[in-house]
PDB file of N, CA and C in Angstrom:
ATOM      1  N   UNK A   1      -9.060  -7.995  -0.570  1.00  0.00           N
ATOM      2  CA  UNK A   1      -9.124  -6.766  -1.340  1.00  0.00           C
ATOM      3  C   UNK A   1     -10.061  -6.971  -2.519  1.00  0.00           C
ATOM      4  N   UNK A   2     -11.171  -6.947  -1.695  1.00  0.00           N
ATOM      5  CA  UNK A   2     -12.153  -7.144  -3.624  1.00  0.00           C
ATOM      6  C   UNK A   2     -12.414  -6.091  -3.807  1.00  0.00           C
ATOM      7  N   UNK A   3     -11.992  -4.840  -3.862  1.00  0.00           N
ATOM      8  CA  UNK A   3     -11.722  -3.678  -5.110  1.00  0.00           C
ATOM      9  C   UNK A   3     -10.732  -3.924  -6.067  1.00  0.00           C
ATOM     10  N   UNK A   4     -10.097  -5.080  -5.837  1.00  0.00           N
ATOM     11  CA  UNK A   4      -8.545  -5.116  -6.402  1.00  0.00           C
ATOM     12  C   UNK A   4      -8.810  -6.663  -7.553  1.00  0.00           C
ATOM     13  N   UNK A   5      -9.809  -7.519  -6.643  1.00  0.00           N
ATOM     14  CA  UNK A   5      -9.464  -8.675  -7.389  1.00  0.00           C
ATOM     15  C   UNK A   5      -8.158  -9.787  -7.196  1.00  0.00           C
ATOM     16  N   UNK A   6      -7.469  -9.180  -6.135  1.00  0.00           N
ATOM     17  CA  UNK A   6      -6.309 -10.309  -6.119  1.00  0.00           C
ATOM     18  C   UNK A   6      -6.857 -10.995  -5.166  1.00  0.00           C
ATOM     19  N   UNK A   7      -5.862 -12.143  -4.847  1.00  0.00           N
ATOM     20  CA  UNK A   7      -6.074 -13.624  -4.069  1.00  0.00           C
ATOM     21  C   UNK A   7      -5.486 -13.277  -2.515  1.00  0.00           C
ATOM     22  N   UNK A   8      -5.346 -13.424  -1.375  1.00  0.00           N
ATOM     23  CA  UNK A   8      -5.254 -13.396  -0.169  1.00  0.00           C
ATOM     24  C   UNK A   8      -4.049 -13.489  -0.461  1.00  0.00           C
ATOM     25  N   UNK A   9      -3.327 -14.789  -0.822  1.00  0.00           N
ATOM     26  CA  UNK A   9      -1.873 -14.817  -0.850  1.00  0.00           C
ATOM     27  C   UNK A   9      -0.712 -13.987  -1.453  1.00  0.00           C
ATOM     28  N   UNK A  10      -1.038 -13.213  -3.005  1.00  0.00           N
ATOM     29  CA  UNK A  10      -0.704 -12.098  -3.262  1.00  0.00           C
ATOM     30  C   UNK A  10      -0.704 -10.704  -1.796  1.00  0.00           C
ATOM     31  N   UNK A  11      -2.144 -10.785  -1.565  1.00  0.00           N
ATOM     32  CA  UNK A  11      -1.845  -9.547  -0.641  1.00  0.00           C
ATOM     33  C   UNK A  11      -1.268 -10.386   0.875  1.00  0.00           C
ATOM     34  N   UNK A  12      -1.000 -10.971   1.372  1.00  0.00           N
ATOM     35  CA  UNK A  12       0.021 -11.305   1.949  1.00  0.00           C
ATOM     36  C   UNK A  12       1.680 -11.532   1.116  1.00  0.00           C
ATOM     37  N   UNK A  13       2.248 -11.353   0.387  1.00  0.00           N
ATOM     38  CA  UNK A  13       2.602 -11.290  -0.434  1.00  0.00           C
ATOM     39  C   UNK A  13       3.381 -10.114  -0.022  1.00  0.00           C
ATOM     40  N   UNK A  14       2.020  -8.599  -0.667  1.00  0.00           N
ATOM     41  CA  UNK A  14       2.791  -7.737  -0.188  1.00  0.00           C
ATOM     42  C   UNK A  14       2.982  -7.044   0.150  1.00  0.00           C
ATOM     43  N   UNK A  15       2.188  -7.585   1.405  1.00  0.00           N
ATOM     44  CA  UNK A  15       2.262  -7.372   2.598  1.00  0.00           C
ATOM     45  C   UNK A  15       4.089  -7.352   3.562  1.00  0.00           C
ATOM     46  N   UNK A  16       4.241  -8.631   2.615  1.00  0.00           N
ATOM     47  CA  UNK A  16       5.588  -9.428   3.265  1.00  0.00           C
ATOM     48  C   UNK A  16       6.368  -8.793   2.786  1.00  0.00           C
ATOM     49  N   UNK A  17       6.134  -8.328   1.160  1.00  0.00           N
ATOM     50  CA  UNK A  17       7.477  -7.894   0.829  1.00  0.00           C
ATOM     51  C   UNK A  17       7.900  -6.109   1.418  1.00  0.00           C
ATOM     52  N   UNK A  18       6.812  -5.426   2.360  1.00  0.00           N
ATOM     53  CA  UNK A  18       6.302  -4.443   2.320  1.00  0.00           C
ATOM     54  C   UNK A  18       6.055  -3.344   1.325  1.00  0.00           C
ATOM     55  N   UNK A  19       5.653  -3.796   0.578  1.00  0.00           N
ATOM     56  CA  UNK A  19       4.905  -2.746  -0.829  1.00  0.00           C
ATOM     57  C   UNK A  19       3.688  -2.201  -0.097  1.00  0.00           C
ATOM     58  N   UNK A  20       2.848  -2.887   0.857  1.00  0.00           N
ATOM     59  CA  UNK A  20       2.023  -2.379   1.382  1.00  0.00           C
ATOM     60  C   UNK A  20       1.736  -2.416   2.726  1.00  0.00           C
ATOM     61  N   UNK A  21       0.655  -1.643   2.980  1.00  0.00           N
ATOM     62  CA  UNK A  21       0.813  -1.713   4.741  1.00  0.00           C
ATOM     63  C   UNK A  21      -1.050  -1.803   5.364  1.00  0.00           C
ATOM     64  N   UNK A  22      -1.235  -2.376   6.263  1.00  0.00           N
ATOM     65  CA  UNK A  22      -2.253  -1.815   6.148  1.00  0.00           C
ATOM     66  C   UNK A  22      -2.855  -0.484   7.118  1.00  0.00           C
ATOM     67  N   UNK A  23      -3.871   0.118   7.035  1.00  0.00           N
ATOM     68  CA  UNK A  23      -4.214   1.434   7.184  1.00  0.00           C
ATOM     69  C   UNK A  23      -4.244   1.083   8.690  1.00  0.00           C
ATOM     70  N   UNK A  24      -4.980   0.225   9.344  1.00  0.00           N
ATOM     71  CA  UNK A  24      -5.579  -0.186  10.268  1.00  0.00           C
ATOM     72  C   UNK A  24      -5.844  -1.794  10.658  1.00  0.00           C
ATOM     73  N   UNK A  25      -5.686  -2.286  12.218  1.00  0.00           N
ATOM     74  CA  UNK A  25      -5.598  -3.773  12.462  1.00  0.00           C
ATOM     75  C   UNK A  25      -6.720  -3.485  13.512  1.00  0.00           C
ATOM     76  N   UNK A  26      -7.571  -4.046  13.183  1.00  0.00           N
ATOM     77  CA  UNK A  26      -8.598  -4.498  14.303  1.00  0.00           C
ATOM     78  C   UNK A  26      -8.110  -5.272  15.455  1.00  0.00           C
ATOM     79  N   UNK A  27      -9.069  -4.763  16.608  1.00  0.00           N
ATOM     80  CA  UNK A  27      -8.805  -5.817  17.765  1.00  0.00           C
ATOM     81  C   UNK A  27      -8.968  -7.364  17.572  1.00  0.00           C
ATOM     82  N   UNK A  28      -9.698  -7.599  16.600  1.00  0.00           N
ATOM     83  CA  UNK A  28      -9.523  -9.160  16.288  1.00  0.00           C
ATOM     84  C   UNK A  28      -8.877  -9.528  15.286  1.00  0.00           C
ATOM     85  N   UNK A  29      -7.556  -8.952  14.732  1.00  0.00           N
ATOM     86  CA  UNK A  29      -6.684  -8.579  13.905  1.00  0.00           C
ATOM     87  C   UNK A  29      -6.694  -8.659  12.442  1.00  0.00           C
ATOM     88  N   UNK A  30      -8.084  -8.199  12.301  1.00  0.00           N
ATOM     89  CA  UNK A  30      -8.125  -8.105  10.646  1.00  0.00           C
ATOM     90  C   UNK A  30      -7.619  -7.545  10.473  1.00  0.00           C
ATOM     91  N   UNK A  31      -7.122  -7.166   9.222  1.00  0.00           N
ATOM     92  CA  UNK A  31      -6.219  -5.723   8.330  1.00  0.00           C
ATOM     93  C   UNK A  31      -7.378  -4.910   7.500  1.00  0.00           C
ATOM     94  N   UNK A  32      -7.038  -3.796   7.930  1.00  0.00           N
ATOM     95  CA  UNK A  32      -8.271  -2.899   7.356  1.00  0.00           C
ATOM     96  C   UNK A  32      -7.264  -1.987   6.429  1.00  0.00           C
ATOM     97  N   UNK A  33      -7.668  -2.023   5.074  1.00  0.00           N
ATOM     98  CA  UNK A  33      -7.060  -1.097   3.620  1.00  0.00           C
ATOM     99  C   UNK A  33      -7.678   0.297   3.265  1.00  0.00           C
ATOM    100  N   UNK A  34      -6.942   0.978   2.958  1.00  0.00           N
ATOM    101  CA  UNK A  34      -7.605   2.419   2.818  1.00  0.00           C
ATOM    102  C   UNK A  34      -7.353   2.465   1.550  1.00  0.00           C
ATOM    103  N   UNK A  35      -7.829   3.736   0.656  1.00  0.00           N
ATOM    104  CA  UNK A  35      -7.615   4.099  -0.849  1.00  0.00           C
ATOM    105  C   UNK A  35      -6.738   3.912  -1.303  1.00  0.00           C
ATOM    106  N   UNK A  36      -5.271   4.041  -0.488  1.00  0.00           N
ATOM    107  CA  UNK A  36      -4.324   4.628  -0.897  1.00  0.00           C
ATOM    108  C   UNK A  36      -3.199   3.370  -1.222  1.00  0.00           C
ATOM    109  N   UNK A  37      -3.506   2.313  -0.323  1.00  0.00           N
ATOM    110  CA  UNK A  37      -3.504   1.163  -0.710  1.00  0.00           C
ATOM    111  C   UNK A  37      -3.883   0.763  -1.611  1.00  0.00           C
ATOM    112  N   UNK A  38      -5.367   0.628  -2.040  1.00  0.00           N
ATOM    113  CA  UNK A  38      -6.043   0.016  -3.386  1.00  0.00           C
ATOM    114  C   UNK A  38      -5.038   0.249  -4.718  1.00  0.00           C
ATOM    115  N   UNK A  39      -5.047   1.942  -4.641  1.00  0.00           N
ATOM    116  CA  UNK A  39      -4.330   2.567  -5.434  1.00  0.00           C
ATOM    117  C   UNK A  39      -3.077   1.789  -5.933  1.00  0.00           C
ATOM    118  N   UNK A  40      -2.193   1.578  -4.934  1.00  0.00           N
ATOM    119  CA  UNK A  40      -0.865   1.058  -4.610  1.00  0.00           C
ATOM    120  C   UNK A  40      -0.622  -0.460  -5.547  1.00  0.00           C
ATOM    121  N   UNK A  41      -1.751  -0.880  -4.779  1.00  0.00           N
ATOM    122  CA  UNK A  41      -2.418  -2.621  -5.297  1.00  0.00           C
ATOM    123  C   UNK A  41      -2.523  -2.429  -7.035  1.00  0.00           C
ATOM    124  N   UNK A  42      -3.009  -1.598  -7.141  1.00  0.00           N
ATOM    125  CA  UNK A  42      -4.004  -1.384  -8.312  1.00  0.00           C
ATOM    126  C   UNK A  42      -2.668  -1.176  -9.605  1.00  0.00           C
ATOM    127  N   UNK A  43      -1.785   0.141  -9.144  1.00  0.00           N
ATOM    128  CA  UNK A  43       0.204   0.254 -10.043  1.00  0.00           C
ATOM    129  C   UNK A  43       0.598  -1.108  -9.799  1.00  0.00           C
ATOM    130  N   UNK A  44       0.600  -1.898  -8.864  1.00  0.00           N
ATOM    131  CA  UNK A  44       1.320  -3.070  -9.171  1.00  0.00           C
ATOM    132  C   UNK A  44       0.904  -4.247  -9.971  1.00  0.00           C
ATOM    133  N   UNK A  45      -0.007  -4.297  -9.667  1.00  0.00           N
ATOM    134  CA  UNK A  45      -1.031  -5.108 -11.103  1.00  0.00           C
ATOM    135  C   UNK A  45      -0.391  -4.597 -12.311  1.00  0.00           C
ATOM    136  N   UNK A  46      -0.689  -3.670 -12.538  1.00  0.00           N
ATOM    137  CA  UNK A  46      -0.506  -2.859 -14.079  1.00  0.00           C
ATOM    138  C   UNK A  46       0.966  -2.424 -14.128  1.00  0.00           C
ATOM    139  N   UNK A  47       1.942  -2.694 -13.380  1.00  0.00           N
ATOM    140  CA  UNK A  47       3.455  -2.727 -13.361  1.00  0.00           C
ATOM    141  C   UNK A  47       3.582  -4.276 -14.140  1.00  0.00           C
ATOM    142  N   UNK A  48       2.973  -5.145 -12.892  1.00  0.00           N
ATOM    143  CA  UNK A  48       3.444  -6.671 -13.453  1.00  0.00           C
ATOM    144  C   UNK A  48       3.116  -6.822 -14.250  1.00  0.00           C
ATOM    145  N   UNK A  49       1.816  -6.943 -14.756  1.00  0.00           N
ATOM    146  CA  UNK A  49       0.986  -6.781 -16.360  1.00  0.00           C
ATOM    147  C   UNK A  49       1.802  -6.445 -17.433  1.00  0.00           C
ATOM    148  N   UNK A  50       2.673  -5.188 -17.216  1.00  0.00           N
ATOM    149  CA  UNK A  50       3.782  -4.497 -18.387  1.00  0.00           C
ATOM    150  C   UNK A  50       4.683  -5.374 -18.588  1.00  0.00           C
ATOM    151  N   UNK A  51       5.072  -6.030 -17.265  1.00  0.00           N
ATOM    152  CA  UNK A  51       6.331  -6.845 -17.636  1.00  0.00           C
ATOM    153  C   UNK A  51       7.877  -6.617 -16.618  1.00  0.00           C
ATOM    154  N   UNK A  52       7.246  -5.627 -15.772  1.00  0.00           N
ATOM    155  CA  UNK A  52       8.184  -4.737 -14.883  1.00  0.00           C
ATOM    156  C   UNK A  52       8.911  -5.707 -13.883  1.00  0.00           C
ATOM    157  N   UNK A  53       9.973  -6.211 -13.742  1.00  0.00           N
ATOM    158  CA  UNK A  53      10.792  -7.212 -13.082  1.00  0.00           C
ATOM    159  C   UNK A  53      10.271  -6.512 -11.188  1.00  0.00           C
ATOM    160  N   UNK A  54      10.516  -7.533 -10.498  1.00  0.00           N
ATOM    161  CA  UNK A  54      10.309  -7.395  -9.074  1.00  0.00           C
ATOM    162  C   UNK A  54      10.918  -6.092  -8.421  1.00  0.00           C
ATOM    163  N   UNK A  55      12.136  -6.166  -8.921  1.00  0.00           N
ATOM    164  CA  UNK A  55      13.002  -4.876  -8.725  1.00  0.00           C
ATOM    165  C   UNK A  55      12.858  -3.305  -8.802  1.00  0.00           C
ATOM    166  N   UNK A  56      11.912  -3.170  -9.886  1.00  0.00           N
ATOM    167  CA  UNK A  56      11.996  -2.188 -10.367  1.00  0.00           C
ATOM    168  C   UNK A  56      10.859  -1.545  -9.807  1.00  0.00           C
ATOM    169  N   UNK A  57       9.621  -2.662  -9.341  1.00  0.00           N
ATOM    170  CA  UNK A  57       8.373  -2.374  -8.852  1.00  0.00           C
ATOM    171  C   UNK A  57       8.625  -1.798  -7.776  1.00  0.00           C
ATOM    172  N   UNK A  58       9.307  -2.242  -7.070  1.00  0.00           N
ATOM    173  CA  UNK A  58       9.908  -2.189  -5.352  1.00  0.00           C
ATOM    174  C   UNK A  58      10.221  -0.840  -5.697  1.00  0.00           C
ATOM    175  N   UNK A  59      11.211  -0.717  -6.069  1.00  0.00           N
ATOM    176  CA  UNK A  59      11.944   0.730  -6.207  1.00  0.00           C
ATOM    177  C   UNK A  59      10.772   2.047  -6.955  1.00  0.00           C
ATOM    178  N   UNK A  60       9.844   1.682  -7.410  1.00  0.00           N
ATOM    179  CA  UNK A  60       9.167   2.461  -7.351  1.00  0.00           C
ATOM    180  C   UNK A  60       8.162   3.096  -6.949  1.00  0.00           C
ATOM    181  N   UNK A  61       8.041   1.981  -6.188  1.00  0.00           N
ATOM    182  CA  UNK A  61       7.428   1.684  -4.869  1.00  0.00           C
ATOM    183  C   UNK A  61       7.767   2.531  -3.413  1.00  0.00           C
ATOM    184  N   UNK A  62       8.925   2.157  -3.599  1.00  0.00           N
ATOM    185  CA  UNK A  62       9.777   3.004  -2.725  1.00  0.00           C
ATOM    186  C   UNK A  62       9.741   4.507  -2.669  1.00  0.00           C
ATOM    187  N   UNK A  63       9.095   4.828  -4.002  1.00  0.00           N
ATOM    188  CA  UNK A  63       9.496   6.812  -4.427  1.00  0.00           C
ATOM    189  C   UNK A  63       8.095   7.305  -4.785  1.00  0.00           C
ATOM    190  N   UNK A  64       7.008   6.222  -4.711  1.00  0.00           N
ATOM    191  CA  UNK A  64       5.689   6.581  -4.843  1.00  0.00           C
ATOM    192  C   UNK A  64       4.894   6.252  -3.751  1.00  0.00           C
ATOM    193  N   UNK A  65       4.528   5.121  -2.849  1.00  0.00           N
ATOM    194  CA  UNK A  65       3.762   4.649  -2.196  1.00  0.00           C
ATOM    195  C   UNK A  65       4.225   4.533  -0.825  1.00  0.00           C
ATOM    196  N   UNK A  66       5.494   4.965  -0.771  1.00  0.00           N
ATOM    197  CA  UNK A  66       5.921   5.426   0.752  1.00  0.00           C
ATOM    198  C   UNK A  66       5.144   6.035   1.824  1.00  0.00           C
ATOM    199  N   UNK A  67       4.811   5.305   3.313  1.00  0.00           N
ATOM    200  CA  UNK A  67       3.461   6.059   3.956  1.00  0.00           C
ATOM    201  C   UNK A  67       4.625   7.257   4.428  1.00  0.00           C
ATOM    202  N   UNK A  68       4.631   8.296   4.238  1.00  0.00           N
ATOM    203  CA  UNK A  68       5.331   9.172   5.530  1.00  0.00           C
ATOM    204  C   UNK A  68       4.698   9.117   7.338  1.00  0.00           C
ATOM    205  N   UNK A  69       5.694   8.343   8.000  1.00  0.00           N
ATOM    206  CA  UNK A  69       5.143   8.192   9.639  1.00  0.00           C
ATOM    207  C   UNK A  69       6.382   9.181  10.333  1.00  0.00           C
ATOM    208  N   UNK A  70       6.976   9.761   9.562  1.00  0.00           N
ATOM    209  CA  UNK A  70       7.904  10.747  10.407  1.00  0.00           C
ATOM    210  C   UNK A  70       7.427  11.857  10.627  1.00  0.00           C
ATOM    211  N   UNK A  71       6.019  12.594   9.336  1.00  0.00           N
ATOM    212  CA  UNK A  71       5.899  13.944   8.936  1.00  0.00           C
ATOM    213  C   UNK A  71       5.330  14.303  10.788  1.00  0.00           C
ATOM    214  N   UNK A  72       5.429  15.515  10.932  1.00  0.00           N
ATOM    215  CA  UNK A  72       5.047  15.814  12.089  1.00  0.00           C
ATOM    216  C   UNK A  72       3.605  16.168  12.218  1.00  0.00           C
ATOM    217  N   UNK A  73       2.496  16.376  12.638  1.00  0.00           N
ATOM    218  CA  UNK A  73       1.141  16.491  12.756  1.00  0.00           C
ATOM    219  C   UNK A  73       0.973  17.547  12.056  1.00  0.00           C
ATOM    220  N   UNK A  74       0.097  18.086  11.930  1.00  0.00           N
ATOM    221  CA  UNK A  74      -0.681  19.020  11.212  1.00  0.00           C
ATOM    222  C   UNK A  74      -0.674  19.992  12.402  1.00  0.00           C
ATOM    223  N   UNK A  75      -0.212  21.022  12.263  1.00  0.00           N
ATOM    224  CA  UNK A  75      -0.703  22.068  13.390  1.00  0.00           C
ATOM    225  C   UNK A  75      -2.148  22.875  13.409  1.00  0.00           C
ATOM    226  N   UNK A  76      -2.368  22.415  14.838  1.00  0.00           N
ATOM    227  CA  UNK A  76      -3.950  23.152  14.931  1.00  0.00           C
ATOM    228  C   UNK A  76      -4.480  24.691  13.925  1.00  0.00           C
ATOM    229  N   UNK A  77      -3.149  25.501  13.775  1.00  0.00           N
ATOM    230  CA  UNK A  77      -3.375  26.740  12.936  1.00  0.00           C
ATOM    231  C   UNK A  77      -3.651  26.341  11.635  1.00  0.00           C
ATOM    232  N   UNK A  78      -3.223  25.369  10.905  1.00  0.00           N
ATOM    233  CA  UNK A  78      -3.682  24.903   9.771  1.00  0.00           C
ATOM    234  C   UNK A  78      -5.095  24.907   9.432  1.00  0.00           C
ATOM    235  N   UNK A  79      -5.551  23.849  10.710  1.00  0.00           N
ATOM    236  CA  UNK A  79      -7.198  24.000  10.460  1.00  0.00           C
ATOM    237  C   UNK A  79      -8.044  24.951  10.365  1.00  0.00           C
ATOM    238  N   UNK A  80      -7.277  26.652  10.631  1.00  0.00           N
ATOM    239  CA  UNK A  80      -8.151  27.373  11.525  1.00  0.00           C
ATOM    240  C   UNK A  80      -8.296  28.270   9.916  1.00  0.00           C
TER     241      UNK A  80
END
């Protein structure tokens, strides 16, 4: 993530802890990051930075950076 500046092991990290996900896995299984991630990356830096215990990150984590994979598609009339 060099928009982000962190170390591989951080973003495995959290990856593991699932704070994050990635957008996309290549057939030769890189992890490919989208904005929304960076973003994500970017509050947790500046969470830990404040001083924000593991806990609290998670949990807000939980109520901000949640991917929705349930929402149902976009209906074609939307686009129209």
């Amino acid at each position: 993530m060099e928009c982000t500046g962190i170390t591989r092991q951080l973003l495995q990290n959290l990856v593991t802890m699932r704070l994050i996900e990635p957008a996309q896995v290549t057939e030769t299984g890189r992890y490919l990051y989208d904005q929304q991630t960076v973003t994500a990356v970017k509050a947790y830096l500046h969470w830990r930075d404040l001083g924000y215990p593991q806990a609290e990150i998670r949990r807000m984590f939980q109520h901000r950076f949640k991917r929705s994979t349930d929402d149902p598609a976009p209906s074609e009339e939307a686009d129209r």
